[in-house]
C-alpha atoms as a PDB file:
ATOM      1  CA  UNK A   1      42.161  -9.020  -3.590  1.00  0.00           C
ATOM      2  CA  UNK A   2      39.042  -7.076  -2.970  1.00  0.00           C
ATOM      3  CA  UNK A   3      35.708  -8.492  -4.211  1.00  0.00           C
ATOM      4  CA  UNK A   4      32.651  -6.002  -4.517  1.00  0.00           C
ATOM      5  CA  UNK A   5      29.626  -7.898  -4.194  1.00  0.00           C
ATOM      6  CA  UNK A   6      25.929  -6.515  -4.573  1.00  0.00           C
ATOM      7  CA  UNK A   7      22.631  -7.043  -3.656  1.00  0.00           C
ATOM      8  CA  UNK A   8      19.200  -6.274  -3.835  1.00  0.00           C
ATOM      9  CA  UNK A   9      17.435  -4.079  -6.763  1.00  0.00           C
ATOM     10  CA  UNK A  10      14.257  -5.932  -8.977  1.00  0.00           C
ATOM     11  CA  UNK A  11      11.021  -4.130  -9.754  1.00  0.00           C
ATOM     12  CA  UNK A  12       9.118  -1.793  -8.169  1.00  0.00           C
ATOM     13  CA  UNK A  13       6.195   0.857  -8.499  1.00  0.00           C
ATOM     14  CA  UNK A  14       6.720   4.346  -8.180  1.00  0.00           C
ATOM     15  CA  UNK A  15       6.808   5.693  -4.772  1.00  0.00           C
ATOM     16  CA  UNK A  16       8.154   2.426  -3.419  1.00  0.00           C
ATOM     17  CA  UNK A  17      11.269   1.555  -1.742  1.00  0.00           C
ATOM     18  CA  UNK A  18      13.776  -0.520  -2.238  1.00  0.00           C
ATOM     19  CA  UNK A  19      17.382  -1.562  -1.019  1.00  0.00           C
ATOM     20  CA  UNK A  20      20.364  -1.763  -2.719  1.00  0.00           C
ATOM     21  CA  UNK A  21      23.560  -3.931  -0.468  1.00  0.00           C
ATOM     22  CA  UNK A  22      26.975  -3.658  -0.885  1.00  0.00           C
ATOM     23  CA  UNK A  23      29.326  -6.169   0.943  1.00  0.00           C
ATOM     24  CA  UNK A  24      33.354  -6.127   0.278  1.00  0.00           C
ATOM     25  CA  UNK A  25      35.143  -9.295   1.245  1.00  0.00           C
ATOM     26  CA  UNK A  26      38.957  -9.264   1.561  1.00  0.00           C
ATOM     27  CA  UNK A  27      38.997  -5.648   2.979  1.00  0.00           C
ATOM     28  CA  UNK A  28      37.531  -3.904   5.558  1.00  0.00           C
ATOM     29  CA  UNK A  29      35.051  -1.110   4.642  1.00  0.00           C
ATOM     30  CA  UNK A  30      35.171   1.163   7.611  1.00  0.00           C
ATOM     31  CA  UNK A  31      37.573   3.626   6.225  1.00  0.00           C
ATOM     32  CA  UNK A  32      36.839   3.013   2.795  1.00  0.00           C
ATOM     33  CA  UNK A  33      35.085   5.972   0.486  1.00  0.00           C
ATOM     34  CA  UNK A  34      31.543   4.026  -1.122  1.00  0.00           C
ATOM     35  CA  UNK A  35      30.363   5.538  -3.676  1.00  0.00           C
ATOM     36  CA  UNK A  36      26.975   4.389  -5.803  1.00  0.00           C
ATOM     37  CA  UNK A  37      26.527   4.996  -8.918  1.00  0.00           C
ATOM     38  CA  UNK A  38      23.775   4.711 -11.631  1.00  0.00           C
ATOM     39  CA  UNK A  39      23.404   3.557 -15.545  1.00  0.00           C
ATOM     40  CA  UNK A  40      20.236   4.374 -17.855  1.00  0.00           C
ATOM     41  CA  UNK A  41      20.120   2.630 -21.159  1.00  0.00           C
ATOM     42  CA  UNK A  42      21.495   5.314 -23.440  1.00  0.00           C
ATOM     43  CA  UNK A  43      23.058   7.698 -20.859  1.00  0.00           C
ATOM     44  CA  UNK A  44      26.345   8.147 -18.725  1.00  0.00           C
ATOM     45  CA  UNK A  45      27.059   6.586 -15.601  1.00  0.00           C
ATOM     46  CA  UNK A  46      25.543   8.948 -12.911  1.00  0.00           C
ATOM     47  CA  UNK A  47      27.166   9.691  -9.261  1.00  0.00           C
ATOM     48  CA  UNK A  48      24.314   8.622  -7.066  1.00  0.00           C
ATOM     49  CA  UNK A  49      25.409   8.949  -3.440  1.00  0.00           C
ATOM     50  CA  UNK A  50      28.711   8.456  -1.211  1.00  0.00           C
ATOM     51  CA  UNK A  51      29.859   7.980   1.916  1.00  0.00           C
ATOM     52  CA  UNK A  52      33.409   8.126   2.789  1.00  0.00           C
ATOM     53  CA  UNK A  53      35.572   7.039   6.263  1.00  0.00           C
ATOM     54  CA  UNK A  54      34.354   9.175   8.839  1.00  0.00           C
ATOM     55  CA  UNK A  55      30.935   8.443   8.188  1.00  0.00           C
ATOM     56  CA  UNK A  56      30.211  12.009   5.962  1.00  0.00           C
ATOM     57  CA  UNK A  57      27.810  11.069   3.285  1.00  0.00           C
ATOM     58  CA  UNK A  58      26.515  13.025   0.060  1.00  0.00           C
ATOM     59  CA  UNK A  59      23.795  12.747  -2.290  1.00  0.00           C
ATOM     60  CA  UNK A  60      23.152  13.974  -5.866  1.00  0.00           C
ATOM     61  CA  UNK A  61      20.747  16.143  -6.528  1.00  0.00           C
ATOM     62  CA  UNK A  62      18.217  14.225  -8.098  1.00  0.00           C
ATOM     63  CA  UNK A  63      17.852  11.520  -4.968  1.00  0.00           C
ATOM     64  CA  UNK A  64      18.879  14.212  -1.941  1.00  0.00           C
ATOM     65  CA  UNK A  65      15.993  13.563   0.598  1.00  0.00           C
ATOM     66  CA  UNK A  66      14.761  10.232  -0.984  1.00  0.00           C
ATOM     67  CA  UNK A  67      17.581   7.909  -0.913  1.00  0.00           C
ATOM     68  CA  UNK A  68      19.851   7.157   1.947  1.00  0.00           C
ATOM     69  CA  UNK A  69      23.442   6.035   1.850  1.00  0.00           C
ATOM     70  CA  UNK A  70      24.624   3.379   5.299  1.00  0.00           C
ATOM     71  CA  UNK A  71      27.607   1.610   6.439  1.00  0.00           C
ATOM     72  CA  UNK A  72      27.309  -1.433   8.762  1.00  0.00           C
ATOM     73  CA  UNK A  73      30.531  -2.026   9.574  1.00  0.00           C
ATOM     74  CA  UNK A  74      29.733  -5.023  11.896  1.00  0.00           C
ATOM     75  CA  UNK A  75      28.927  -6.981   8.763  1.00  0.00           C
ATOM     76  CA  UNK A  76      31.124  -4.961   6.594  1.00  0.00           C
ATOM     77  CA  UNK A  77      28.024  -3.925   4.017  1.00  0.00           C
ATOM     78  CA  UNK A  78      27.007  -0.375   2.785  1.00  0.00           C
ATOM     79  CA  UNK A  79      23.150   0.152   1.866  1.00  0.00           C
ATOM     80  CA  UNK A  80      21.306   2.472  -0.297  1.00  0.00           C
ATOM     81  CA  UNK A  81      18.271   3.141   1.089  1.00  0.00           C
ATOM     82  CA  UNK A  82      16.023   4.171  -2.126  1.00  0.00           C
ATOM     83  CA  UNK A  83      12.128   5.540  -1.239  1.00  0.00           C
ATOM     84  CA  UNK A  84      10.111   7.745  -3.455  1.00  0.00           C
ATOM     85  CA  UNK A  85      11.505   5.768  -6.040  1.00  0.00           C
ATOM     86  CA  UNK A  86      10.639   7.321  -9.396  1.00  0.00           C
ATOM     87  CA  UNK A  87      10.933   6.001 -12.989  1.00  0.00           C
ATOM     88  CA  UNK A  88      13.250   7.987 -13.942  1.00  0.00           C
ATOM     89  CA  UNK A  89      15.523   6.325 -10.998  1.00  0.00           C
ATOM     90  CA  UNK A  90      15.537   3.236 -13.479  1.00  0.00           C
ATOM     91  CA  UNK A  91      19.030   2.167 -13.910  1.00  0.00           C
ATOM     92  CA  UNK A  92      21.863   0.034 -13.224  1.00  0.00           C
ATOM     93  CA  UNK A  93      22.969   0.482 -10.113  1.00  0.00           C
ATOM     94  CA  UNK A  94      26.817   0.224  -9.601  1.00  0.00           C
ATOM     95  CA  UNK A  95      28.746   0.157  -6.132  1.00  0.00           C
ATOM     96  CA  UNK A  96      32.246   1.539  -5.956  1.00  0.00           C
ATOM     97  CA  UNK A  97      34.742   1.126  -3.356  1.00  0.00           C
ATOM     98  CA  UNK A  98      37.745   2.987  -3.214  1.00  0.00           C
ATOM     99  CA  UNK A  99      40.367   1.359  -0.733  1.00  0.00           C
ATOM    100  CA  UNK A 100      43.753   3.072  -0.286  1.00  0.00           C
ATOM    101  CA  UNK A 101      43.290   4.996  -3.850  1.00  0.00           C
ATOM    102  CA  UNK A 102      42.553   1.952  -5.700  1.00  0.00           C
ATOM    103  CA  UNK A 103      39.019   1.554  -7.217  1.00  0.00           C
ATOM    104  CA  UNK A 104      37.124  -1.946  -6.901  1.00  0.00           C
ATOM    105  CA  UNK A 105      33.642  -1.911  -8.856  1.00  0.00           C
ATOM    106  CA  UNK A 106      30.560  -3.857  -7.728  1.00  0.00           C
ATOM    107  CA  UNK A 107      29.062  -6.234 -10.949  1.00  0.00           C
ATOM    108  CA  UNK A 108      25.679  -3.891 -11.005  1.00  0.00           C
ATOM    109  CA  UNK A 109      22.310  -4.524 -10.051  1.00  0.00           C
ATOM    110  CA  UNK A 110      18.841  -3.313 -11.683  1.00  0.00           C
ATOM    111  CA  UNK A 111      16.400  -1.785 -10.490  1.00  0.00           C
ATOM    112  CA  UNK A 112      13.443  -0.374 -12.731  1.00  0.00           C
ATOM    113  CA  UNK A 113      10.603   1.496 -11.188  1.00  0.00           C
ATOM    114  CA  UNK A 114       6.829   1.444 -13.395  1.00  0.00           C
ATOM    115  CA  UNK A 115       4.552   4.058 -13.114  1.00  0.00           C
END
């Protein structure tokens, strides 16, 4: 069984930084697909960034040259790198692992960002 768990988030002030860790126990992550994704009160669950086996990462368009997606596989942990942060970057923040087509969800960390 594959556990998702999170780290990292709180509050910050805009134009800080601030890391978001994702560790998977029971499976290696290497070849997985990571995906993170992000909740505002009221609104859908947003595709943030991924990264998938071969290291090829993506970003949406609203965090593309602010946030950075990671893998260390040596401890088995992907990172979101978040700078600029914003307040509008306010959210849950949800981690998503996808090993051999089946989907394991992190349990969601906040972050909120004041201006």
């Amino acid at each position: 069984q594959v556990q998702v768990v999170q780290s990292g988030g709180g509050l910050v002030q805009a134009g800080g930084s601030l890391t978001l860790s994702c560790a998977a126990s029971g499976s290696t992550l290497s070849m997985a697909s990571i995906g993170w994704y992000r909740q505002a009160p009221g609104k859908g669950r947003e595709w943030v960034a991924s990264i998938v086996g071969n290291g090829g990462t993506n970003y949406g368009n609203s965090v593309k040259g602010r946030f950075t997606i990671s893998r260390d596989s040596a401890k088995n942990t992907v990172y979101l790198q978040m700078n600029s942060l914003k307040p509008e970057d306010t959210a849950t923040y949800y981690c998503n692992v996808v090993i051999r087509w089946t989907s394991y969800w992190g349990e969601g960390t906040q972050v909120t960002v004041s201006s």
